[in-house]
Protein backbone atom coordinates (compact mmCIF):
# COMPACT_ATOMS: atom_id res chain seq x y z
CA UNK A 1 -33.89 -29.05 -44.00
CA UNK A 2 -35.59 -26.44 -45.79
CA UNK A 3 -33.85 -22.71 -46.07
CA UNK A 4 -37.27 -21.82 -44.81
CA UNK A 5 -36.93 -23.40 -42.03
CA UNK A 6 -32.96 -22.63 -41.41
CA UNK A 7 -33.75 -18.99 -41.76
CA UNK A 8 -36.63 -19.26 -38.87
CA UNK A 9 -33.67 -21.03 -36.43
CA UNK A 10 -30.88 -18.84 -37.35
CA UNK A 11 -33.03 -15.32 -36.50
CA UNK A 12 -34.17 -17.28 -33.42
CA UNK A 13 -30.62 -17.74 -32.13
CA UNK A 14 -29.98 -14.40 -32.85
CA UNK A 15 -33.08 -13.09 -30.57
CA UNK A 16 -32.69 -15.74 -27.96
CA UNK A 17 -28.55 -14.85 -27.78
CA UNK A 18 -29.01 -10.76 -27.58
CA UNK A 19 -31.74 -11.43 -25.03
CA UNK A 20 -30.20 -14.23 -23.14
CA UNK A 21 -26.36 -11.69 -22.83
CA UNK A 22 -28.34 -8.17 -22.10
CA UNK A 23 -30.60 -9.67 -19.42
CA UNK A 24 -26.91 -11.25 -18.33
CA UNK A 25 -25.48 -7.82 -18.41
CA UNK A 26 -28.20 -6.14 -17.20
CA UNK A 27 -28.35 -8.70 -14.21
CA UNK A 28 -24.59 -7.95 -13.34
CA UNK A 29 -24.68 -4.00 -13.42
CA UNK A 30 -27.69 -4.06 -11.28
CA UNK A 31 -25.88 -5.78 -8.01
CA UNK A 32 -24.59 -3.98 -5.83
CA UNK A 33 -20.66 -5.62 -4.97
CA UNK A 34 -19.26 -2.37 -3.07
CA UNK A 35 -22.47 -0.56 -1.77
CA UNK A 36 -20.19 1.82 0.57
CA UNK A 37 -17.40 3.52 -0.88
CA UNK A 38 -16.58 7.01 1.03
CA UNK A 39 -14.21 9.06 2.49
CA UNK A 40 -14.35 9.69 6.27
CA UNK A 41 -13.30 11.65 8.90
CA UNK A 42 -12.00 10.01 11.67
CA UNK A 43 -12.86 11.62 15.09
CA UNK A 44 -12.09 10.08 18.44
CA UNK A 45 -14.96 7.87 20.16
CA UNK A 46 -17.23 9.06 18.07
CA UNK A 47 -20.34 7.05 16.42
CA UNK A 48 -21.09 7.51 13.27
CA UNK A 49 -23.24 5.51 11.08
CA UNK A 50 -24.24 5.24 7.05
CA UNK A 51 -27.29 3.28 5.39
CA UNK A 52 -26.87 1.27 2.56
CA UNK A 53 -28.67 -1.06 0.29
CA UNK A 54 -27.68 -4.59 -0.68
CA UNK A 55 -29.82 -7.20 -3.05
CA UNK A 56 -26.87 -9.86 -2.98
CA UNK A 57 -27.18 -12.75 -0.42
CA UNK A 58 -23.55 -12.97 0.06
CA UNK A 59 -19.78 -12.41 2.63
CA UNK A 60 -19.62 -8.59 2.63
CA UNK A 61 -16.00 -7.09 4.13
CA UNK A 62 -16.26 -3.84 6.09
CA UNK A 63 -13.12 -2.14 6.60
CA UNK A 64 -11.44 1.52 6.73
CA UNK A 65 -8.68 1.73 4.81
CA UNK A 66 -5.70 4.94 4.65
CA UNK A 67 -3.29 6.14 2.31
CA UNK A 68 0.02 4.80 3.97
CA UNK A 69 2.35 5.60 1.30
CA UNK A 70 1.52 8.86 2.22
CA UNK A 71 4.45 10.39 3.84
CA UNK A 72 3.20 13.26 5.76
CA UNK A 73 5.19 13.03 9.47
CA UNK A 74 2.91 10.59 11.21
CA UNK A 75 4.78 7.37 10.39
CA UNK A 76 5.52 5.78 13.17
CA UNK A 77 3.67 7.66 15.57
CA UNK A 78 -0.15 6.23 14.22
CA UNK A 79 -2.13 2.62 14.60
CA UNK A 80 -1.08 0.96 11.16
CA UNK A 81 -4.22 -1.53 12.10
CA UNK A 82 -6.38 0.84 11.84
CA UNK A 83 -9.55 -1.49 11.55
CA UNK A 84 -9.04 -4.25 13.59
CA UNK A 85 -9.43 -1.68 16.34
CA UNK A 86 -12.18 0.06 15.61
CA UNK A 87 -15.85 -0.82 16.92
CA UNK A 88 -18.33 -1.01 14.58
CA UNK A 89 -22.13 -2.35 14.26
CA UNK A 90 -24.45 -3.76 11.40
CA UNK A 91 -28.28 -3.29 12.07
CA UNK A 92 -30.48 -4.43 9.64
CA UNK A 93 -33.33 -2.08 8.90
CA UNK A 94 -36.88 -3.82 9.03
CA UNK A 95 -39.34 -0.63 8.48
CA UNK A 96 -39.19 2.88 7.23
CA UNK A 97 -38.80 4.37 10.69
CA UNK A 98 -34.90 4.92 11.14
CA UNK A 99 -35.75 2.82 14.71
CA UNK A 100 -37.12 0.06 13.13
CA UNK A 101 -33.92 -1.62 12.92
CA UNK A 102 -32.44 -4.95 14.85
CA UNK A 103 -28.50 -5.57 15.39
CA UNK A 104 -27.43 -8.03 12.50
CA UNK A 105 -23.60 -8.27 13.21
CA UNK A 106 -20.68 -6.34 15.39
CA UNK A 107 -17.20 -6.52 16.25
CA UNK A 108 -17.41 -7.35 19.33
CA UNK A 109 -19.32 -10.59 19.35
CA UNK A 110 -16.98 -12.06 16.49
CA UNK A 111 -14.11 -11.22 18.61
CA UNK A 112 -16.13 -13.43 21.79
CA UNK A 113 -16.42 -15.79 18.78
CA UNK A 114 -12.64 -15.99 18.35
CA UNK A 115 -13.31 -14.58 14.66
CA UNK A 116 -11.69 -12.07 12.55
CA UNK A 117 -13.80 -8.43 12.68
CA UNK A 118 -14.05 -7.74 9.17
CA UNK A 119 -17.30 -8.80 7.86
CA UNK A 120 -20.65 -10.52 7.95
CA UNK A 121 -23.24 -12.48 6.02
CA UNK A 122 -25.70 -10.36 4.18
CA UNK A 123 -29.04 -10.97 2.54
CA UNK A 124 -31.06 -9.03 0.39
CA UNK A 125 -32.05 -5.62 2.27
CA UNK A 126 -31.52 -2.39 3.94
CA UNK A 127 -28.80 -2.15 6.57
CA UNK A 128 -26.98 0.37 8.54
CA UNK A 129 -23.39 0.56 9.84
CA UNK A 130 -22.35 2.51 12.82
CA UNK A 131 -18.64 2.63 13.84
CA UNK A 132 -16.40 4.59 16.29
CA UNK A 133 -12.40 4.89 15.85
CA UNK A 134 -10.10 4.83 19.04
CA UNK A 135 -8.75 8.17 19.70
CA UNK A 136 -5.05 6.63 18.74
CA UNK A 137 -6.06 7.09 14.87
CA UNK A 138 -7.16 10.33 14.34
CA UNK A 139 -3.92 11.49 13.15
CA UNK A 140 -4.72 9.15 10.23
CA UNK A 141 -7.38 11.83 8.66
CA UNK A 142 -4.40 13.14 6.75
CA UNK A 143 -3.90 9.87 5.04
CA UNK A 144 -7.49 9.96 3.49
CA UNK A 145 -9.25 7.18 5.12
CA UNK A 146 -12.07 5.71 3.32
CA UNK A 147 -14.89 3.28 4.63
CA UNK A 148 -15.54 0.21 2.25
CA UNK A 149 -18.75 -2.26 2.03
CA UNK A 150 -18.10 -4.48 -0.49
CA UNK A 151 -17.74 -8.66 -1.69
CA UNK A 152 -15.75 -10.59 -4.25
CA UNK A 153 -17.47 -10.20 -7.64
CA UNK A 154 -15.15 -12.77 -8.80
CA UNK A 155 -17.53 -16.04 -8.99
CA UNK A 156 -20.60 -13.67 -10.43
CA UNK A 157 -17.92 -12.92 -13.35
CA UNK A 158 -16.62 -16.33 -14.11
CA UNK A 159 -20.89 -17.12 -14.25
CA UNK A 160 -21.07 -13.78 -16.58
CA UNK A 161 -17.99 -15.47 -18.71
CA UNK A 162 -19.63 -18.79 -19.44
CA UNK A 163 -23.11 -17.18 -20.22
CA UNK A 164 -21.25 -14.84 -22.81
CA UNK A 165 -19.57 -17.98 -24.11
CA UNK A 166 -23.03 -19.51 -24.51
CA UNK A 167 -24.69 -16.18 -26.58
CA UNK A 168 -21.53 -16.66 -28.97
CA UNK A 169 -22.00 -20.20 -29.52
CA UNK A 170 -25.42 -19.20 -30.29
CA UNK A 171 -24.74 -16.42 -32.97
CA UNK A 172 -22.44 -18.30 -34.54
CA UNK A 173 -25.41 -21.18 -34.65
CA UNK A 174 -27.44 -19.00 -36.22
CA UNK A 175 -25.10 -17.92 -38.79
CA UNK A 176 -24.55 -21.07 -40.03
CA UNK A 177 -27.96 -22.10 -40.36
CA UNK A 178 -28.81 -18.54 -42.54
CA UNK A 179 -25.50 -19.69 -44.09
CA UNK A 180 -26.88 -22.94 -44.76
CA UNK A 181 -30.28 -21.44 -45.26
CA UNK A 182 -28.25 -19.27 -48.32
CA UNK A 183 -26.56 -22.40 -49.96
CA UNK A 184 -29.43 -24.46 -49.77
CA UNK A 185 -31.52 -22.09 -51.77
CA UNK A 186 -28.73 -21.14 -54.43
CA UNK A 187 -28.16 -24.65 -54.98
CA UNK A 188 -31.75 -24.84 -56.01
CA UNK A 189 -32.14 -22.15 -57.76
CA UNK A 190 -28.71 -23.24 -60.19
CA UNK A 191 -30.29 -27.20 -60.35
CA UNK A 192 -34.02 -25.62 -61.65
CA UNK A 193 -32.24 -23.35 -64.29
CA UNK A 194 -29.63 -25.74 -65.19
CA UNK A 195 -29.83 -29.69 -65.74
CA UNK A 196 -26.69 -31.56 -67.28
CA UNK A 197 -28.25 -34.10 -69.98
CA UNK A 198 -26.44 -36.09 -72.56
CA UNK A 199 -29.34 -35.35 -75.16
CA UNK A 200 -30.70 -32.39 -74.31
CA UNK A 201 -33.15 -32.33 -77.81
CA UNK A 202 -34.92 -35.98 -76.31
CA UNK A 203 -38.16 -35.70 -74.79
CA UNK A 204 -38.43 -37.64 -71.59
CA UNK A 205 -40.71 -40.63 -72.27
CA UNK A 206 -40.05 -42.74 -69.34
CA UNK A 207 -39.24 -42.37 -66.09
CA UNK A 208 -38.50 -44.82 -62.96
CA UNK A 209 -41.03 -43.24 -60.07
CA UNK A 210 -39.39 -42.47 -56.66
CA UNK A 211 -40.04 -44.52 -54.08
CA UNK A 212 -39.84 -43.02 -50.51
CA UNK A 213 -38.27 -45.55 -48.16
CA UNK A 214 -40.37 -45.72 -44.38
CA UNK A 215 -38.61 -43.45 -42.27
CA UNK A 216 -36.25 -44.35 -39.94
CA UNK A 217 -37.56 -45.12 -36.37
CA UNK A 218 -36.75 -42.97 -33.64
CA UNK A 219 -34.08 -43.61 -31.32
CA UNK A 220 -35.81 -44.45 -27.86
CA UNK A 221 -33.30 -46.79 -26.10
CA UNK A 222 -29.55 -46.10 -25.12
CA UNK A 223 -27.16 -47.46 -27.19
CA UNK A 224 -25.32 -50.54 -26.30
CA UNK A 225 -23.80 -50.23 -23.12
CA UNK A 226 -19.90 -51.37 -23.95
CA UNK A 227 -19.42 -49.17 -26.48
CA UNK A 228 -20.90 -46.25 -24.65
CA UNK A 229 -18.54 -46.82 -21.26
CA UNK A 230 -15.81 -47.97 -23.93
CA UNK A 231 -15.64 -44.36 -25.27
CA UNK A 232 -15.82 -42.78 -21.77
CA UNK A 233 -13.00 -44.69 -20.39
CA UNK A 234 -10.97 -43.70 -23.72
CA UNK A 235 -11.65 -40.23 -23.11
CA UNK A 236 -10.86 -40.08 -19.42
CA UNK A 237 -7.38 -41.84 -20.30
CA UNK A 238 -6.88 -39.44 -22.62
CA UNK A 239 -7.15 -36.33 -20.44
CA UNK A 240 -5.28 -38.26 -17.50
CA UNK A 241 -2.18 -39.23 -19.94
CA UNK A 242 -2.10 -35.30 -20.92
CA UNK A 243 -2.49 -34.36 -17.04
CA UNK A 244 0.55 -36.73 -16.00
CA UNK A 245 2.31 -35.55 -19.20
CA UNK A 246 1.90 -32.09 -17.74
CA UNK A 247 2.55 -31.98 -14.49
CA UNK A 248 5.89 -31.09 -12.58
CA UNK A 249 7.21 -34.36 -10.51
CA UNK A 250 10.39 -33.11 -9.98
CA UNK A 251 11.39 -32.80 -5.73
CA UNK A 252 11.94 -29.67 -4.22
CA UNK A 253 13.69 -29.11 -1.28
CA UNK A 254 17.20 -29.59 0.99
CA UNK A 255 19.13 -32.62 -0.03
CA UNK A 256 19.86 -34.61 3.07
CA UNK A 257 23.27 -37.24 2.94
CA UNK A 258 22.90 -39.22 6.15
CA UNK A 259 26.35 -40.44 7.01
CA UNK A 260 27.75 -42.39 10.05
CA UNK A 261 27.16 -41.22 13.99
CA UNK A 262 31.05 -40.59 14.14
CA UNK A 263 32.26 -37.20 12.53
CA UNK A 264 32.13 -36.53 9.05
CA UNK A 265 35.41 -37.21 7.21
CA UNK A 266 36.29 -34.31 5.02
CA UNK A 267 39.75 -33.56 3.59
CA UNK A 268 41.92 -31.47 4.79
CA UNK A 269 41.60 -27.63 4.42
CA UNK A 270 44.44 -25.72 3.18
CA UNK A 271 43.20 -22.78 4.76
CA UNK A 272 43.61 -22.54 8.66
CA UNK A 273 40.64 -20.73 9.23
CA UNK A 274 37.30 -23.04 8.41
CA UNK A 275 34.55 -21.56 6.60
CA UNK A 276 31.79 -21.75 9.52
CA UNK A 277 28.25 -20.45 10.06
CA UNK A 278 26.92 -20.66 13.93
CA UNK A 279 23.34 -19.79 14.78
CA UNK A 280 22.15 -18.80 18.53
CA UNK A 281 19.18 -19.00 20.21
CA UNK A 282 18.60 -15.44 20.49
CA UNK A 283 18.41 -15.51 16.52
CA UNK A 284 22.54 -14.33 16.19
CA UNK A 285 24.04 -14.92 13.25
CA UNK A 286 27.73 -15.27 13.32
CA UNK A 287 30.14 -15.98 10.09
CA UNK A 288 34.01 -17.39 11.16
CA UNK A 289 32.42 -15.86 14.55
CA UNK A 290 32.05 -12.24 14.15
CA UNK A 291 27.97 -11.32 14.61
CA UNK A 292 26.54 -10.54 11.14
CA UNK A 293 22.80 -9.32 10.61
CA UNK A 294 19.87 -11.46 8.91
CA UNK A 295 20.06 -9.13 5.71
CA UNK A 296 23.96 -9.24 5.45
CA UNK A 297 24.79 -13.12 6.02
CA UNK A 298 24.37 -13.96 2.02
CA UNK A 299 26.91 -10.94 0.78
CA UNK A 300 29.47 -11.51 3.84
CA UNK A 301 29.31 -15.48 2.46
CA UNK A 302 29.98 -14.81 -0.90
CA UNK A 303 32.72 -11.99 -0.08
CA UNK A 304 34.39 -14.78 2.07
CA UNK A 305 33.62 -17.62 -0.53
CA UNK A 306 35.61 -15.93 -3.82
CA UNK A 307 38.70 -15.60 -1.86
CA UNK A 308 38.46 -19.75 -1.44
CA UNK A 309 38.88 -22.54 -3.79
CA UNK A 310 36.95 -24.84 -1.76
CA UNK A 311 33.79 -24.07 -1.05
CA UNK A 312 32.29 -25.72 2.11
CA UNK A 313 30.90 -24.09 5.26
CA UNK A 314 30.35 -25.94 8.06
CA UNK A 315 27.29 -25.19 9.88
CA UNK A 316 26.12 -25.39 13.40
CA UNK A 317 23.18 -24.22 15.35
CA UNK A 318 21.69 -23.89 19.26
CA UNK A 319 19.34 -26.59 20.26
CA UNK A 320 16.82 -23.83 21.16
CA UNK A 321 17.21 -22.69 17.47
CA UNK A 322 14.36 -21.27 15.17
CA UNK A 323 13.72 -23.69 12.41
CA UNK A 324 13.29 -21.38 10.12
CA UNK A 325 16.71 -19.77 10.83
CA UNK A 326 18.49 -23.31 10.45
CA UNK A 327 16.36 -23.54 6.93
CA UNK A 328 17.09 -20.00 5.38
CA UNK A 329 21.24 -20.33 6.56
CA UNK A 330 21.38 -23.96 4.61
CA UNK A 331 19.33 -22.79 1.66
CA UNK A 332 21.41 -19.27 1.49
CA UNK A 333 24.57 -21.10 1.99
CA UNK A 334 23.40 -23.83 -0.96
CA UNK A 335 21.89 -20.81 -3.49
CA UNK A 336 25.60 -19.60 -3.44
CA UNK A 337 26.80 -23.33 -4.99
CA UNK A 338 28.56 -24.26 -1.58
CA UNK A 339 28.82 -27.60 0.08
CA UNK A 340 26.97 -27.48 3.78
CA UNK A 341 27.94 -29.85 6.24
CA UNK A 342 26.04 -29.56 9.33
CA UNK A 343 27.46 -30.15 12.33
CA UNK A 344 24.34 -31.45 14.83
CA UNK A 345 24.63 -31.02 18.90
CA UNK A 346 24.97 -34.93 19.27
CA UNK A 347 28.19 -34.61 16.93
CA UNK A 348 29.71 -32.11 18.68
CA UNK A 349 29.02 -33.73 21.94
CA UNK A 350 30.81 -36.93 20.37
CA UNK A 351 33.76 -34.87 19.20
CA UNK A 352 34.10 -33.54 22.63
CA UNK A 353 34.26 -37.00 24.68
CA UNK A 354 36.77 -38.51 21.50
CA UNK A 355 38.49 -35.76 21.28
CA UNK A 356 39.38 -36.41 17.02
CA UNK A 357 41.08 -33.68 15.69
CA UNK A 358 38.94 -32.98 12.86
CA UNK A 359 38.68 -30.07 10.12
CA UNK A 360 35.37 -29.33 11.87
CA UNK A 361 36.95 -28.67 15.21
CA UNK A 362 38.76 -25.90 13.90
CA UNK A 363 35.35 -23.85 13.12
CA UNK A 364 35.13 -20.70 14.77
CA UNK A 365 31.96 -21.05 16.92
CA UNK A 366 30.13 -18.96 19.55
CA UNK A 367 29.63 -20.69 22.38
């Protein structure tokens, strides 16, 4: 190609990049993601409205937020959902009269609509937003409440990303073709100046002519249609092998032995008291049968564990027990490296009509 010609791309990928990224940027300054960002004053069953502008069709969240790590005496005593009991209404504004307006969204006819009251679907416009606060949160005015208007820029961002992405793969186009442009004309510049000859002091007499070959016809058909679904199957293997390669297949979860129905035969403790674990219906925890609290089970476990050389708790739970209590005693009881062997309703029923005298027996349990 010509360095003319490589000169006349490369500027033109310049232009078209800075164009293409401060249209982009402009674009992305110019839309309004949190059109309502204020401080308020909350004050009892009273309406109060603000008019904003939005040229986004998008989800926009309305909530009022406060300062709760603010420690200022009303902990405790104030609504910590603040929002999800206050009324509020969206009216979308449809002249220049402040009446000219028509009810777009409220609270109360997403709650009718079993919904969540914290936003609504906007398109491009003027709106206005009129809420009230239940008289149960105006002692949050000291934790500097703010009302918010505002949607995810997240997906407008990745967009921004790629576009950015784009303008750089088209400056550095255009630098290689002025690069190009650059060698192109040295190298002609060094072959007019300087020739290599063997005998430079012999005139040129004769000459062979140089024939142009016809050009090459254009490519106007697809190429043959093995090889092109050959290299699309090689490249999806390809990226499949690496995604297998890479991804985590390992299990996760509580190991489960099944054994027999009868009891479970375990050895016999040297220790007269048995390392046991019951759990109530009423959510009670109880180690060796004294009561101990959610937080405190792991540290009372391990406290009793180090003074053992076998570690294995026996574990045993109400019918009417919380799965996730069963869950978090085996998995705290298993994070501490000790064998659990649970001891199910139906086996303690069958220990009670065969009356074995097993290490189990021997747990302390709460009845």
């Amino acid at each position: 190609m010509p360095p003319k010609t490589l000169v006349q791309a490369g500027i033109v990928a310049f232009l078209l990049a800075v164009i293409v990224c401060s249209l982009s940027w402009y674009w992305f300054a110019t839309r309004t993601f949190e059109p309502v960002n204020m401080p308020v004053k909350l004050e009892a069953e009273k309406n109060q409205a603000v008019e904003f502008s939005i040229n986004l069709r998008e989800e926009y969240s309305v909530r009022i937020s406060a300062d709760y790590g603010v420690d200022n005496g009303t902990e405790g005593k104030c609504a910590d959902k603040l929002w999800q009991e206050t009324d509020w209404k969206v009216y979308r504004l449809t002249g220049q009269s402040p009446n000219d307006k028509a009810l777009w969204a409220s609270a109360e006819e997403m709650r009718k609509q079993n919904l969540w009251p914290d936003g609504f679907h906007a398109l491009r416009g003027r709106y206005e937003l009129e809420w009230s606060v239940p008289a149960s949160a105006v002692c949050l005015n000291a934790k500097h409440p703010r009302l918010g208007v505002w949607t995810d820029p997240g997906p407008y961002e990745t967009a921004l990303g790629f576009v950015l992405l784009a303008c750089i793969a088209m400056v550095m186009g255009g630098f290689g073709a002025l690069l190009r442009a650059v060698v192109v004309w040295f190298s002609g510049v060094l072959q007019g100046r300087w020739v290599p000859r063997i005998l430079p002091d012999m005139a040129i007499t004769s000459v062979i002519p140089l024939r142009r070959h016809r050009p090459m016809p254009l490519i106007r058909v697809l190429p043959d249609f093995r090889t092109a679904w050959f290299c699309v199957i090689g490249v999806l293997t390809v990226l499949f092998c690496l995604f297998l390669s890479s991804w985590n297949w390992r299990p996760t979860g509580l190991p489960v032995d099944f054994k027999l129905e009868r009891g479970v035969a375990v050895e016999k403790s040297p220790w007269a008291e048995t390392m046991a674990v019951y759990v109530d219906a009423k959510r009670g925890f109880f180690v060796n049968g004294k009561p101990a609290a959610r937080e405190e089970l792991r540290s009372k476990l391990q406290e009793e564990l180090l003074r053992r050389g076998v570690w294995t708790v026996y574990f045993e739970a109400d019918g009417n027990c919380l799965y996730e209590d069963a869950v978090y005693v085996m998995d705290t009881i298993q994070g501490l490296g000790a064998k659990v062997i649970w001891i199910t309703p139906k086996t303690r029923e069958e220990w009670k009509k065969s009356g074995a005298p097993t290490s189990s027996n021997r747990a302390n349990r709460v009845p």
